[in-house]
N, C-alpha and C. Protein backbone atom coordinates (compact mmCIF):
# COMPACT_ATOMS: atom_id res chain seq x y z
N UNK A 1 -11.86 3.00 -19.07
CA UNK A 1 -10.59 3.73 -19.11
C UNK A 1 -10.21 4.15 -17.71
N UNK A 2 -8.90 4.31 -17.43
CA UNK A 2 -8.02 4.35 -16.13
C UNK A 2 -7.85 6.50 -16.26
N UNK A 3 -8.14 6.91 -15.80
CA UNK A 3 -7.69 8.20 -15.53
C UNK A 3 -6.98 8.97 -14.40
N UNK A 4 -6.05 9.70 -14.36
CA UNK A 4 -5.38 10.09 -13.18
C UNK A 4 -4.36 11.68 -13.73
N UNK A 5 -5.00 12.54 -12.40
CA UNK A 5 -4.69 14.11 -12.80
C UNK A 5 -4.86 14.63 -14.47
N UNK A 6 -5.99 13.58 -15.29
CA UNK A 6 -6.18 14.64 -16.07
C UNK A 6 -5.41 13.69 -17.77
N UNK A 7 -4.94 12.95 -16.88
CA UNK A 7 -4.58 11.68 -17.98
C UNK A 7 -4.91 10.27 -18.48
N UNK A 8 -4.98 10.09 -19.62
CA UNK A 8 -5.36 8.53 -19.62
C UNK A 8 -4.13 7.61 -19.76
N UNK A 9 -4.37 6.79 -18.44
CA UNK A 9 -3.38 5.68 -18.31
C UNK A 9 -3.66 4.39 -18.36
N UNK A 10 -4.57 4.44 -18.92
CA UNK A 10 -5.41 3.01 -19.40
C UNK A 10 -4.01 2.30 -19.96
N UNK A 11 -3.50 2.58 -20.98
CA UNK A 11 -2.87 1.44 -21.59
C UNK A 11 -1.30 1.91 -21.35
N UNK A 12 -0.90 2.50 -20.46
CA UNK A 12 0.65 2.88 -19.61
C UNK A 12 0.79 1.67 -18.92
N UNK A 13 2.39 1.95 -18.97
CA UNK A 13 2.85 0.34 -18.77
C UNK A 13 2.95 0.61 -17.00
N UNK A 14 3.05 -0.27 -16.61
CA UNK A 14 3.36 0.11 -14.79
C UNK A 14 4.25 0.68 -14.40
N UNK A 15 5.66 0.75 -15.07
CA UNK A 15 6.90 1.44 -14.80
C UNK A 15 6.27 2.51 -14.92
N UNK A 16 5.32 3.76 -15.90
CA UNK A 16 5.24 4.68 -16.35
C UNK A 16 3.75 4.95 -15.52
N UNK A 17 2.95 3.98 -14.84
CA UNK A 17 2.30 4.31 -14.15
C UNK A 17 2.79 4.82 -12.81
N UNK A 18 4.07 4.00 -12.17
CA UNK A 18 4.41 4.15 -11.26
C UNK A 18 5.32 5.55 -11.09
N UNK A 19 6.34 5.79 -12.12
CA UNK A 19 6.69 7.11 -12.86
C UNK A 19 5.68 8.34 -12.29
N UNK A 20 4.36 8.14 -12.71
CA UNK A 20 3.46 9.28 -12.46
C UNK A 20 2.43 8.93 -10.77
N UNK A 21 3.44 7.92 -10.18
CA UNK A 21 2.83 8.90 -8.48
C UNK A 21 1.94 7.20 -7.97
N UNK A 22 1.93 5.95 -8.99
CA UNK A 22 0.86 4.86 -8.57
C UNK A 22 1.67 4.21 -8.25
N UNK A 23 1.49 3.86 -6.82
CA UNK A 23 2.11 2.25 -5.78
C UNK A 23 0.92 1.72 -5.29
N UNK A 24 1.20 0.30 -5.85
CA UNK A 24 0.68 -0.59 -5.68
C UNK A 24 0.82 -1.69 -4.49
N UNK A 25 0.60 -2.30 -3.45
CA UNK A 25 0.94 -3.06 -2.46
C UNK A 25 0.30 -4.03 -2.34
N UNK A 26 0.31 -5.45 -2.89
CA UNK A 26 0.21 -6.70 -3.53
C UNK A 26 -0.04 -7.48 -2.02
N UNK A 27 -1.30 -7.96 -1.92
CA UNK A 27 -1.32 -9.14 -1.14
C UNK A 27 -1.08 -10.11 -0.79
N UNK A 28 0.07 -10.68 -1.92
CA UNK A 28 1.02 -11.35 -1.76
C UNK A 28 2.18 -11.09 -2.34
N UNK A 29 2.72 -10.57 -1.88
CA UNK A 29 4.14 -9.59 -2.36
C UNK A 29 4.92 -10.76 -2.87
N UNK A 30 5.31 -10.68 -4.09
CA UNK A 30 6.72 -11.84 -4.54
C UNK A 30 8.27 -11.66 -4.29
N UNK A 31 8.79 -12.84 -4.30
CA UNK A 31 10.05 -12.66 -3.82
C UNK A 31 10.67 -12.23 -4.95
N UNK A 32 11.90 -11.26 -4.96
CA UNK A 32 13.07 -11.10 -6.26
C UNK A 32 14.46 -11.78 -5.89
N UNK A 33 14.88 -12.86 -5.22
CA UNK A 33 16.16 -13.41 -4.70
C UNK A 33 17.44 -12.42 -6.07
N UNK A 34 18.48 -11.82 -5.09
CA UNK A 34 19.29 -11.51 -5.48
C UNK A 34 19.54 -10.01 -6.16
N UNK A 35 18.28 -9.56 -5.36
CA UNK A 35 17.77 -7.90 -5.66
C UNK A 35 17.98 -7.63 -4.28
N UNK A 36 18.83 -6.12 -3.68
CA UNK A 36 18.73 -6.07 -2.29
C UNK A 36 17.62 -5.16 -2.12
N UNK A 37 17.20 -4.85 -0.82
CA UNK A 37 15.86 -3.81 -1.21
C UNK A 37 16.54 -2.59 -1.16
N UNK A 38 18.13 -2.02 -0.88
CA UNK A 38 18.71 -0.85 -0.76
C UNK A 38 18.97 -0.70 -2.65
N UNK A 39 19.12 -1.54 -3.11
CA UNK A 39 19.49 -1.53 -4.61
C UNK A 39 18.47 -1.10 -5.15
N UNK A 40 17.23 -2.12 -4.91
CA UNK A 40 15.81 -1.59 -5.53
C UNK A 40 15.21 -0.37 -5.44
N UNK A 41 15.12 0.24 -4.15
CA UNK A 41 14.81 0.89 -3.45
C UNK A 41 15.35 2.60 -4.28
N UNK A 42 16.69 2.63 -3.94
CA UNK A 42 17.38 3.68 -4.58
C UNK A 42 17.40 3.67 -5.99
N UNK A 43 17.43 2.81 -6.83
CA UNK A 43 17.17 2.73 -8.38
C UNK A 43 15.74 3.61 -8.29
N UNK A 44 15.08 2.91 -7.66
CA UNK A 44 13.25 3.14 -8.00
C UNK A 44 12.99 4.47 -7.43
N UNK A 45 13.84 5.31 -6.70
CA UNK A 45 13.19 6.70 -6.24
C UNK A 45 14.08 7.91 -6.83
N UNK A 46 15.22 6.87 -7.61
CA UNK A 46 16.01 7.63 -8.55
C UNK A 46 15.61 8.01 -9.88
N UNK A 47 15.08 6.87 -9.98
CA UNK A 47 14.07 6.67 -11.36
C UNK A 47 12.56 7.65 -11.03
N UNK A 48 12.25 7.89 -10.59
CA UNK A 48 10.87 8.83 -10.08
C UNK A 48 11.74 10.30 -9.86
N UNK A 49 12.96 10.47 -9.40
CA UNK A 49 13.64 11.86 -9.17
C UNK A 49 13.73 12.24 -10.70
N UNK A 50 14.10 11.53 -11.36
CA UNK A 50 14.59 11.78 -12.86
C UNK A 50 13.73 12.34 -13.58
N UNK A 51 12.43 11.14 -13.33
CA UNK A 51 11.18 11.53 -14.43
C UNK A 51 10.44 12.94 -13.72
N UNK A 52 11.23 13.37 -12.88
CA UNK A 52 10.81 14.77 -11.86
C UNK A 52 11.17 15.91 -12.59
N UNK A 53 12.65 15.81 -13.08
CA UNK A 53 13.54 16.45 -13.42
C UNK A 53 14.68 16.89 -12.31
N UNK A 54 14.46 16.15 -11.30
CA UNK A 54 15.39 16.49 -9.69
C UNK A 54 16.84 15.65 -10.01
N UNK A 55 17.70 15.99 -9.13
CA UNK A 55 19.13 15.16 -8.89
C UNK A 55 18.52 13.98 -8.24
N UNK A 56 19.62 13.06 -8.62
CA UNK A 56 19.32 11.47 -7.98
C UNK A 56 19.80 11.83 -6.31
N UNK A 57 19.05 10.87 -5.70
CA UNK A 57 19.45 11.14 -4.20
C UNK A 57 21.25 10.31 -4.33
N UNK A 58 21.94 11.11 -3.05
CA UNK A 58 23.14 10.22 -3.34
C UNK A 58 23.05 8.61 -2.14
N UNK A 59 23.87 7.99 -2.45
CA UNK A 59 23.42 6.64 -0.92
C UNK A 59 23.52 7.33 0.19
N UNK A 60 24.35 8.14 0.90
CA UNK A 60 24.43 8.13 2.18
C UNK A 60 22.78 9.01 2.45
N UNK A 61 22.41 10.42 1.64
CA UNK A 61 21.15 10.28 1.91
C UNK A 61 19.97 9.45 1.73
N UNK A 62 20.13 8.48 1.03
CA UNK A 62 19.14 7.39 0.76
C UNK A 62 19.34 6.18 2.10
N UNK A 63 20.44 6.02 2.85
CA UNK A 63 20.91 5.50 3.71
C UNK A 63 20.28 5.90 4.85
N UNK A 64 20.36 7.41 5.18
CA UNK A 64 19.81 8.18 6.58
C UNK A 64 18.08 7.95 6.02
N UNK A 65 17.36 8.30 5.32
CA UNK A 65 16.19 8.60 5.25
C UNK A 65 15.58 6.85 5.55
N UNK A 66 16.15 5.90 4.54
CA UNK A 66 16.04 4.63 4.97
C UNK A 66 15.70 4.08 6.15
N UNK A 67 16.69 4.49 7.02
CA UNK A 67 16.91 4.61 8.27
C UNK A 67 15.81 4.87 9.36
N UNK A 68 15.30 6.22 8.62
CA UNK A 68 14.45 6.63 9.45
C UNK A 68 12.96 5.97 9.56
N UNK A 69 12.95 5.43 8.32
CA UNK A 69 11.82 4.62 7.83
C UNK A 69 11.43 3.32 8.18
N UNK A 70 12.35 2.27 8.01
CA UNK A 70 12.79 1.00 9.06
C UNK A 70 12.66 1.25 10.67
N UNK A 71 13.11 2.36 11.09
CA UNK A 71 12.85 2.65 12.62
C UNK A 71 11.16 2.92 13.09
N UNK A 72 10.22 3.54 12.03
CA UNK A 72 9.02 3.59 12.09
C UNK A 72 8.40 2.13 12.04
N UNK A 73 8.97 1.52 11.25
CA UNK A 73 8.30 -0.21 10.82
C UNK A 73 8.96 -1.19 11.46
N UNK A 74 9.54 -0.80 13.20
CA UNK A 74 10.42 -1.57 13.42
C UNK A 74 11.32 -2.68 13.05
N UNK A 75 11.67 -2.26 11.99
CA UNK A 75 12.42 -2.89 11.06
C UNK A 75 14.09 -2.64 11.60
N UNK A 76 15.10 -3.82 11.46
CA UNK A 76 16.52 -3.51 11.64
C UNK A 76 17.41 -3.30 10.48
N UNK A 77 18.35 -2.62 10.43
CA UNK A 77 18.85 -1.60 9.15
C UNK A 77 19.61 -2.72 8.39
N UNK A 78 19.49 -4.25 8.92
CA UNK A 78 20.07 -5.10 7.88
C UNK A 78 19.08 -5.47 6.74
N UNK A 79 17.53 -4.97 7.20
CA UNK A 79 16.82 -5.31 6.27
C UNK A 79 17.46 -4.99 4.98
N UNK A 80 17.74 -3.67 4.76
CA UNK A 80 18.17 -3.41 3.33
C UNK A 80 18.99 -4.20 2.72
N UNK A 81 20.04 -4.80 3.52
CA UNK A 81 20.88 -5.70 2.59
C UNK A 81 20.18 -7.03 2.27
N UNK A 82 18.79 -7.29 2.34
CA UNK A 82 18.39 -8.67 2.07
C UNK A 82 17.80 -8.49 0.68
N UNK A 83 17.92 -9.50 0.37
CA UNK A 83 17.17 -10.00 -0.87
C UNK A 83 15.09 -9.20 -0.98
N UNK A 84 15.04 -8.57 -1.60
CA UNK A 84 13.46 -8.50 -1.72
C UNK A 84 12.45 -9.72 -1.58
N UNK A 85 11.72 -9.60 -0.16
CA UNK A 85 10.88 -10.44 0.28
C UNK A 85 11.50 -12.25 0.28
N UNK A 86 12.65 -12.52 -0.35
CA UNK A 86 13.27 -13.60 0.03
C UNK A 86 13.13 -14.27 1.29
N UNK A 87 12.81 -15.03 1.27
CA UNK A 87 12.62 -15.64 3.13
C UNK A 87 11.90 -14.88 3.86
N UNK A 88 11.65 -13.87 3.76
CA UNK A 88 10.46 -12.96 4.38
C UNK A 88 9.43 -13.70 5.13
N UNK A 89 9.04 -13.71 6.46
CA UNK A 89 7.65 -13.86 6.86
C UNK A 89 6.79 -13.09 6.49
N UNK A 90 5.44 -13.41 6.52
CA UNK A 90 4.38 -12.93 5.89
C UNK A 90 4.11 -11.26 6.50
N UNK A 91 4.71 -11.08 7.86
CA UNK A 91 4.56 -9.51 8.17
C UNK A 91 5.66 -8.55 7.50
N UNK A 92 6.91 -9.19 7.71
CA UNK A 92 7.90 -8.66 6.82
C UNK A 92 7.61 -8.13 5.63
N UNK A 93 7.10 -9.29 4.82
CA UNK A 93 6.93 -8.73 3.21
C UNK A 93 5.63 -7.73 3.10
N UNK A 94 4.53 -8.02 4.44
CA UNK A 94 3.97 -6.54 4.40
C UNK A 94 4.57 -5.15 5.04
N UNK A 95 5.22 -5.15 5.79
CA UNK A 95 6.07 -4.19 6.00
C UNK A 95 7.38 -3.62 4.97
N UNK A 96 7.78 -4.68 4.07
CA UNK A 96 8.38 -4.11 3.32
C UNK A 96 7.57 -3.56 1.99
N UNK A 97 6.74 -4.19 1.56
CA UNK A 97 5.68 -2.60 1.25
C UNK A 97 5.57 -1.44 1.52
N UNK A 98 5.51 -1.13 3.12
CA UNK A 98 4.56 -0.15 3.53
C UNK A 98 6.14 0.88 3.58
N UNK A 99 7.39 -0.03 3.43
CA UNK A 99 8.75 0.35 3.40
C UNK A 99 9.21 1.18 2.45
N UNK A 100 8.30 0.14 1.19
CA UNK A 100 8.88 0.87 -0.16
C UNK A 100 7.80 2.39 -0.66
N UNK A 101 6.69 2.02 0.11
CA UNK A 101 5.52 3.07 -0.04
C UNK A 101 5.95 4.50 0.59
N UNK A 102 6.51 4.07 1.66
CA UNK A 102 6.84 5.55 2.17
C UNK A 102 8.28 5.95 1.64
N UNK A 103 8.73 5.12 1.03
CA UNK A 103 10.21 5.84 0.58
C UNK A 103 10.02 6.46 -1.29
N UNK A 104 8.78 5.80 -1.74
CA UNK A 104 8.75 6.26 -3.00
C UNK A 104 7.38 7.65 -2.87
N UNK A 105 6.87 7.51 -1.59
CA UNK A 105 5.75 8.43 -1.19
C UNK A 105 4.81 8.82 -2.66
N UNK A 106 4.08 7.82 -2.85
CA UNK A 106 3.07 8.02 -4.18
C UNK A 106 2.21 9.29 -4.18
N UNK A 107 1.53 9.56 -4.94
CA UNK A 107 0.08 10.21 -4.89
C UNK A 107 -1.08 9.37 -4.60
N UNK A 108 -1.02 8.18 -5.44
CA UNK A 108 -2.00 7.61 -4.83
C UNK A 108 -1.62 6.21 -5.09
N UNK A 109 -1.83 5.10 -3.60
CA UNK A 109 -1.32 3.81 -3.34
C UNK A 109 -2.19 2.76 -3.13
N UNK A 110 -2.59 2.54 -4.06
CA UNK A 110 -3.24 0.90 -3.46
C UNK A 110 -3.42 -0.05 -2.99
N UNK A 111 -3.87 -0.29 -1.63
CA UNK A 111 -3.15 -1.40 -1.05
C UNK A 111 -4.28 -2.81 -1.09
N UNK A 112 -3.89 -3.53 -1.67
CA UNK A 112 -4.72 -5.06 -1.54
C UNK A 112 -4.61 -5.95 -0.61
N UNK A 113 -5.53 -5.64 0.05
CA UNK A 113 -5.52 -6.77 1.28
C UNK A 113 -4.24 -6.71 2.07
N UNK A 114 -3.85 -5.49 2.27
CA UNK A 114 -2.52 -5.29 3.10
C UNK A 114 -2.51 -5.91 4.48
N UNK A 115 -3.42 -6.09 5.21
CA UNK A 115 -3.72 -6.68 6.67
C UNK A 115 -4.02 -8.63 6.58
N UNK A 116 -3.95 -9.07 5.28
CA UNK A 116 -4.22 -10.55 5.09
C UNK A 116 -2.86 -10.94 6.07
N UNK A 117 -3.10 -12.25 6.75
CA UNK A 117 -2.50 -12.81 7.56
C UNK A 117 -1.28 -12.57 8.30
N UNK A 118 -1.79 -10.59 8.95
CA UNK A 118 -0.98 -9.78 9.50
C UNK A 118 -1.19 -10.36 11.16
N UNK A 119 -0.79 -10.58 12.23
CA UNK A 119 -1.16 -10.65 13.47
C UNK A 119 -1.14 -9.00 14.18
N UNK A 120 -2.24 -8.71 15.32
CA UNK A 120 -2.35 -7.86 15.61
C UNK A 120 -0.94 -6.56 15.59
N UNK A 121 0.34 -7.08 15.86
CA UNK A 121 1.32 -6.15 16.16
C UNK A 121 2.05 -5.27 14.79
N UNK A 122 1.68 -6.59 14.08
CA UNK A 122 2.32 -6.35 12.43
C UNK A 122 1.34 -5.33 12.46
N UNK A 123 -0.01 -5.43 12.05
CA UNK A 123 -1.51 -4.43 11.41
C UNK A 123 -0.64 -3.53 12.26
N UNK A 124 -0.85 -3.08 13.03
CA UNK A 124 -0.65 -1.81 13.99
C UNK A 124 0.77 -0.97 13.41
N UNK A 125 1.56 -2.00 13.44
CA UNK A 125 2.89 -0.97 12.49
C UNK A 125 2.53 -0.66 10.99
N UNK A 126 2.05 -1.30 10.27
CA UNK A 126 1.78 -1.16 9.00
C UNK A 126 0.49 -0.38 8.64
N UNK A 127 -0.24 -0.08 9.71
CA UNK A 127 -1.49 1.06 9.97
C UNK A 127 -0.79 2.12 10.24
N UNK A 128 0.24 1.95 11.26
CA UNK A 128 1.02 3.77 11.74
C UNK A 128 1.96 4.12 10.60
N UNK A 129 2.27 3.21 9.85
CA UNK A 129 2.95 3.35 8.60
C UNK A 129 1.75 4.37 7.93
N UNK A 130 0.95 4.00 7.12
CA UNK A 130 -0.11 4.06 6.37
C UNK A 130 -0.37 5.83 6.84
N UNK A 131 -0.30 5.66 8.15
CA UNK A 131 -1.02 7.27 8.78
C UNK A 131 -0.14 7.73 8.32
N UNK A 132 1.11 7.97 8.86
CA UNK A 132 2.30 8.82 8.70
C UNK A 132 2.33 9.20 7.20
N UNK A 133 1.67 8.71 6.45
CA UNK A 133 2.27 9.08 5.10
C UNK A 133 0.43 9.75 4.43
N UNK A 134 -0.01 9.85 4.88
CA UNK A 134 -1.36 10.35 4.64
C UNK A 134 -1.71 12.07 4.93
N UNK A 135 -2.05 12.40 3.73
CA UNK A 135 -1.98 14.07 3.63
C UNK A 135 -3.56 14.33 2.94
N UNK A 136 -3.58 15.82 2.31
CA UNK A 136 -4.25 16.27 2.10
C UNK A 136 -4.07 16.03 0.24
N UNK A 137 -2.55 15.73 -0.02
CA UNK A 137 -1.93 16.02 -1.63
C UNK A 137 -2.56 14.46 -2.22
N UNK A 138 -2.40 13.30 -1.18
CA UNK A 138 -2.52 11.66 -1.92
C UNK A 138 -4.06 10.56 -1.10
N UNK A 139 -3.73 9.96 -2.04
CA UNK A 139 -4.91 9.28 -2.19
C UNK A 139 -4.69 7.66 -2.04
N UNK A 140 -5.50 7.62 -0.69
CA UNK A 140 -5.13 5.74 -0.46
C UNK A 140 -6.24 5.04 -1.11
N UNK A 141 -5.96 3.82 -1.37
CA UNK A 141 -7.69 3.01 -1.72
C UNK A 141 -6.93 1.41 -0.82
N UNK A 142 -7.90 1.76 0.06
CA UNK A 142 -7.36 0.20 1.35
C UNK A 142 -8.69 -0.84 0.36
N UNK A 143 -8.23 -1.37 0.13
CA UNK A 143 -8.80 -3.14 -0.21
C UNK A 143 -9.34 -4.35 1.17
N UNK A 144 -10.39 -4.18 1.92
CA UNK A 144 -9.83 -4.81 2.99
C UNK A 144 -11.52 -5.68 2.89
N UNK A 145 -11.23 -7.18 3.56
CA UNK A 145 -12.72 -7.61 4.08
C UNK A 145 -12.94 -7.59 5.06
N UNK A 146 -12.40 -7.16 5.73
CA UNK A 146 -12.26 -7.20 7.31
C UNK A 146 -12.30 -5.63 7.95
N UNK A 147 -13.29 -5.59 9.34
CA UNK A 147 -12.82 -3.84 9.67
C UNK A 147 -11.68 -3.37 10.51
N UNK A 148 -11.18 -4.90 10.78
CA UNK A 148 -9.70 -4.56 12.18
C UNK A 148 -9.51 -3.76 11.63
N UNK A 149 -8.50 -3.62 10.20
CA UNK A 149 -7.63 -3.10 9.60
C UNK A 149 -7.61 -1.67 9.34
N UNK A 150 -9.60 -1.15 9.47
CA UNK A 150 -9.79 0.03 9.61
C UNK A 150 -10.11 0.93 11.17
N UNK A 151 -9.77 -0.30 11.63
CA UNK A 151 -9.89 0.11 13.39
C UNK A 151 -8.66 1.27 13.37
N UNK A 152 -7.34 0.97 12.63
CA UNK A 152 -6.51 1.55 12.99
C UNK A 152 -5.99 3.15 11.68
N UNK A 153 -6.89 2.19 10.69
CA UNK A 153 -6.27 3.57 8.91
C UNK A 153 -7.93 3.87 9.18
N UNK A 154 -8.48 4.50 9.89
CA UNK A 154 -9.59 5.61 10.10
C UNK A 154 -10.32 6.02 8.57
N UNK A 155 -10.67 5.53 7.91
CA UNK A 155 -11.35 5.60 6.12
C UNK A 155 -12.08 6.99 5.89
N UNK A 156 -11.59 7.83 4.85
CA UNK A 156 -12.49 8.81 4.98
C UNK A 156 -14.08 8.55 4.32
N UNK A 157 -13.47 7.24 3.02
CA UNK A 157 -14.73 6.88 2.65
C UNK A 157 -14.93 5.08 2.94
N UNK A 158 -15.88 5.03 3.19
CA UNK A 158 -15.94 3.44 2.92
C UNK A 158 -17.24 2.63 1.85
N UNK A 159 -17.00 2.01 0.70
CA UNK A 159 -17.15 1.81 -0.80
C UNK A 159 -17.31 -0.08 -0.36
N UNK A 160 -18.78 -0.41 -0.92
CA UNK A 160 -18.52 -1.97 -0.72
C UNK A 160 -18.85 -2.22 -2.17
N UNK A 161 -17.92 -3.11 -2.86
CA UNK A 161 -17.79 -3.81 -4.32
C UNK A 161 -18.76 -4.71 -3.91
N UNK A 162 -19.29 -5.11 -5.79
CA UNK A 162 -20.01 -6.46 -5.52
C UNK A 162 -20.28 -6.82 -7.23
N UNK A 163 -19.50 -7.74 -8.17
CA UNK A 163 -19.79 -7.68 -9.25
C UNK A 163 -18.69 -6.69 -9.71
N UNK A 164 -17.60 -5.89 -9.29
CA UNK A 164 -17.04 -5.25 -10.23
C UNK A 164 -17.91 -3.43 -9.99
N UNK A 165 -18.90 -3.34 -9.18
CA UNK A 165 -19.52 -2.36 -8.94
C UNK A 165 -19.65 -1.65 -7.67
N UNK A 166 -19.46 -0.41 -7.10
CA UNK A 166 -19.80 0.21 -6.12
C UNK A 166 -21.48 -0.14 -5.70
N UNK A 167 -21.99 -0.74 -4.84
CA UNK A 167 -23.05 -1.38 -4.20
C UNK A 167 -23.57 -0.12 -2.98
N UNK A 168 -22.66 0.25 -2.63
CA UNK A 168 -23.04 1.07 -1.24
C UNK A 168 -21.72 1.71 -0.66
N UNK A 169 -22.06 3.32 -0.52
CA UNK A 169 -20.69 3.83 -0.03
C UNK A 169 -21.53 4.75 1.60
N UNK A 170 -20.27 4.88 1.99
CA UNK A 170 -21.07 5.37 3.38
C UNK A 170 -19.72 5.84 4.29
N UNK A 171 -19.43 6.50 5.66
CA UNK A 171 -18.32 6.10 6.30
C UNK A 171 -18.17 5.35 7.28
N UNK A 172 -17.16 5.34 8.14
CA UNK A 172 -16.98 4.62 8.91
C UNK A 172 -18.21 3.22 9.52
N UNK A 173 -19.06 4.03 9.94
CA UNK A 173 -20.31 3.34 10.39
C UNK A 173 -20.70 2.11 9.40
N UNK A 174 -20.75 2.28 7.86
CA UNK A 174 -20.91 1.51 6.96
C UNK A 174 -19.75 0.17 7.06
N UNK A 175 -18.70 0.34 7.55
CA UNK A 175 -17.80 -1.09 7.75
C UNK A 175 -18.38 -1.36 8.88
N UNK A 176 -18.66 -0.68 10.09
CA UNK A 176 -18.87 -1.17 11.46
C UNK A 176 -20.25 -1.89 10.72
N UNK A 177 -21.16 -1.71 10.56
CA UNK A 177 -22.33 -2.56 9.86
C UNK A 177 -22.10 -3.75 9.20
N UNK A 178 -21.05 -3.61 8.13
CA UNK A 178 -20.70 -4.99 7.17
C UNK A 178 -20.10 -6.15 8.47
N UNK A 179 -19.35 -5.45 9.60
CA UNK A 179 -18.89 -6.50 10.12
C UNK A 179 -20.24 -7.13 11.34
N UNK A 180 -20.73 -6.35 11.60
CA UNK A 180 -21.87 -7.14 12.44
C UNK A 180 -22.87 -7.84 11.39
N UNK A 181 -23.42 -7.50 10.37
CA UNK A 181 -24.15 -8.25 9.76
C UNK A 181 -23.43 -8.48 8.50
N UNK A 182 -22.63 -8.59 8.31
CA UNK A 182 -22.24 -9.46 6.81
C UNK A 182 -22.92 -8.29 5.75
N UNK A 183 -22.07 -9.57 4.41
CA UNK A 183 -22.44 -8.29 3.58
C UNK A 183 -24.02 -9.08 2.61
N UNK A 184 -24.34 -10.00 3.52
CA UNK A 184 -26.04 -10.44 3.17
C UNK A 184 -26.86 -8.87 3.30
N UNK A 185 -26.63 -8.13 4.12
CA UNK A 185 -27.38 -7.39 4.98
C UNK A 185 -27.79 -6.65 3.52
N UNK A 186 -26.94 -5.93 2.56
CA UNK A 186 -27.28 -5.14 1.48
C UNK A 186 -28.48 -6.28 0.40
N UNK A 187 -29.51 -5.46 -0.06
CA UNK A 187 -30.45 -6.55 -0.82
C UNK A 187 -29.74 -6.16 -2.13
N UNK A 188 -28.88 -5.17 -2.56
CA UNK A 188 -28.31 -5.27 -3.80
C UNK A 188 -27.16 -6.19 -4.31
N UNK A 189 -26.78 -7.11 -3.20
CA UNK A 189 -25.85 -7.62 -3.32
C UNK A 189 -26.40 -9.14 -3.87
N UNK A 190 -26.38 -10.28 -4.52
CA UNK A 190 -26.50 -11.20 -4.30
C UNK A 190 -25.80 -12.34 -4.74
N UNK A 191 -25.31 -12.89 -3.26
CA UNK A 191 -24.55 -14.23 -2.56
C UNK A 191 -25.19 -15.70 -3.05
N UNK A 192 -24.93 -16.19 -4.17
CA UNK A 192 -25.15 -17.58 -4.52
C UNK A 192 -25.00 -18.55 -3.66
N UNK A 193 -25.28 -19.59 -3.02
CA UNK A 193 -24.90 -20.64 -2.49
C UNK A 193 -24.85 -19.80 -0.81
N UNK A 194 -25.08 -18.86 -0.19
CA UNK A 194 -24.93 -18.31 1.29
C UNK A 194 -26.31 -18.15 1.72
């Protein structure tokens, strides 16, 4: 079972997961041709104001805050009028994640393999993304095989899977280890065919 603040969301649909505070950030983000991300964008934090009980934001403030957000992800303010991840290069559609993450500001965000076939400049915006939105109230879970990615999102914990199971948790030091010796190094782990 799935639990969160005290609820079971095991069998909640994702709209109603996402409703209660969960963003998700997909390692391979799909395209929606003919969705703009200002359309999506403002529906989806209107839809979270609602299930708040708050007023819907109106556009011109959804416009300025936008704004401010794209300028962090060096992003240009025509992004919004494009199609969701449509033609997108592969940093784009991770930046427009880290776009929609800070404009819906979750409780807690999942990111899968957010740094997969990022080049150094992309990781670095989509890491200062990641910081900026990191508090004391929410809860990240970075997905990563690699430690670049934590060179820059600083982990308070670091958790190595193996089988569907927590194998070994530790901090920082524990990724700096996986990347010099692989993850042979744990004897609880075991690698068929390596």
């Amino acid at each position: 079972s799935i639990h969160m603040n005290d609820a079971d969301i095991t069998e909640m649909s994702p709209e109603n997961r996402s409703l209660n505070g969960i963003f998700v950030c997909f390692q391979y983000p799909v395209a929606i041709p003919g969705v703009s991300m200002a359309y999506f964008l403002r529906s989806a934090i209107n839809a979270h104001l609602k299930n708040q009980g708050k007023e819907e934001m109106d556009a011109l403030k959804f416009l300025n805050q936008s704004k401010e957000i794209l300028k962090k992800l060096t992003l240009d303010d025509s992004f919004l009028k494009r199609s969701i991840n449509d033609g997108f290069s592969g940093g784009e559609k991770k930046k427009s994640e880290i776009f929609q993450l800070l404009s819906l500001n979750p409780k807690f965000a999942i990111l899968d393999e957010t740094d997969s076939g990022l080049d150094i400049d992309a990781l670095k915006i989509i890491a200062k993304g990641v910081n900026s939105s990191r508090n004391q109230e929410k809860a990240f879970l970075v997905i990563t095989h690699y430690q670049r990615l934590l060179n820059y999102i600083n982990p308070d914990f670091v958790h190595v899977l193996s089988d569907g199971k927590i194998v070994k948790s530790g901090c920082m030091e524990l990724a700096e280890e996986l990347e010099k010796k692989g993850y042979k190094c744990f004897s609880l782990i075991d690698f068929p065919g390596h």
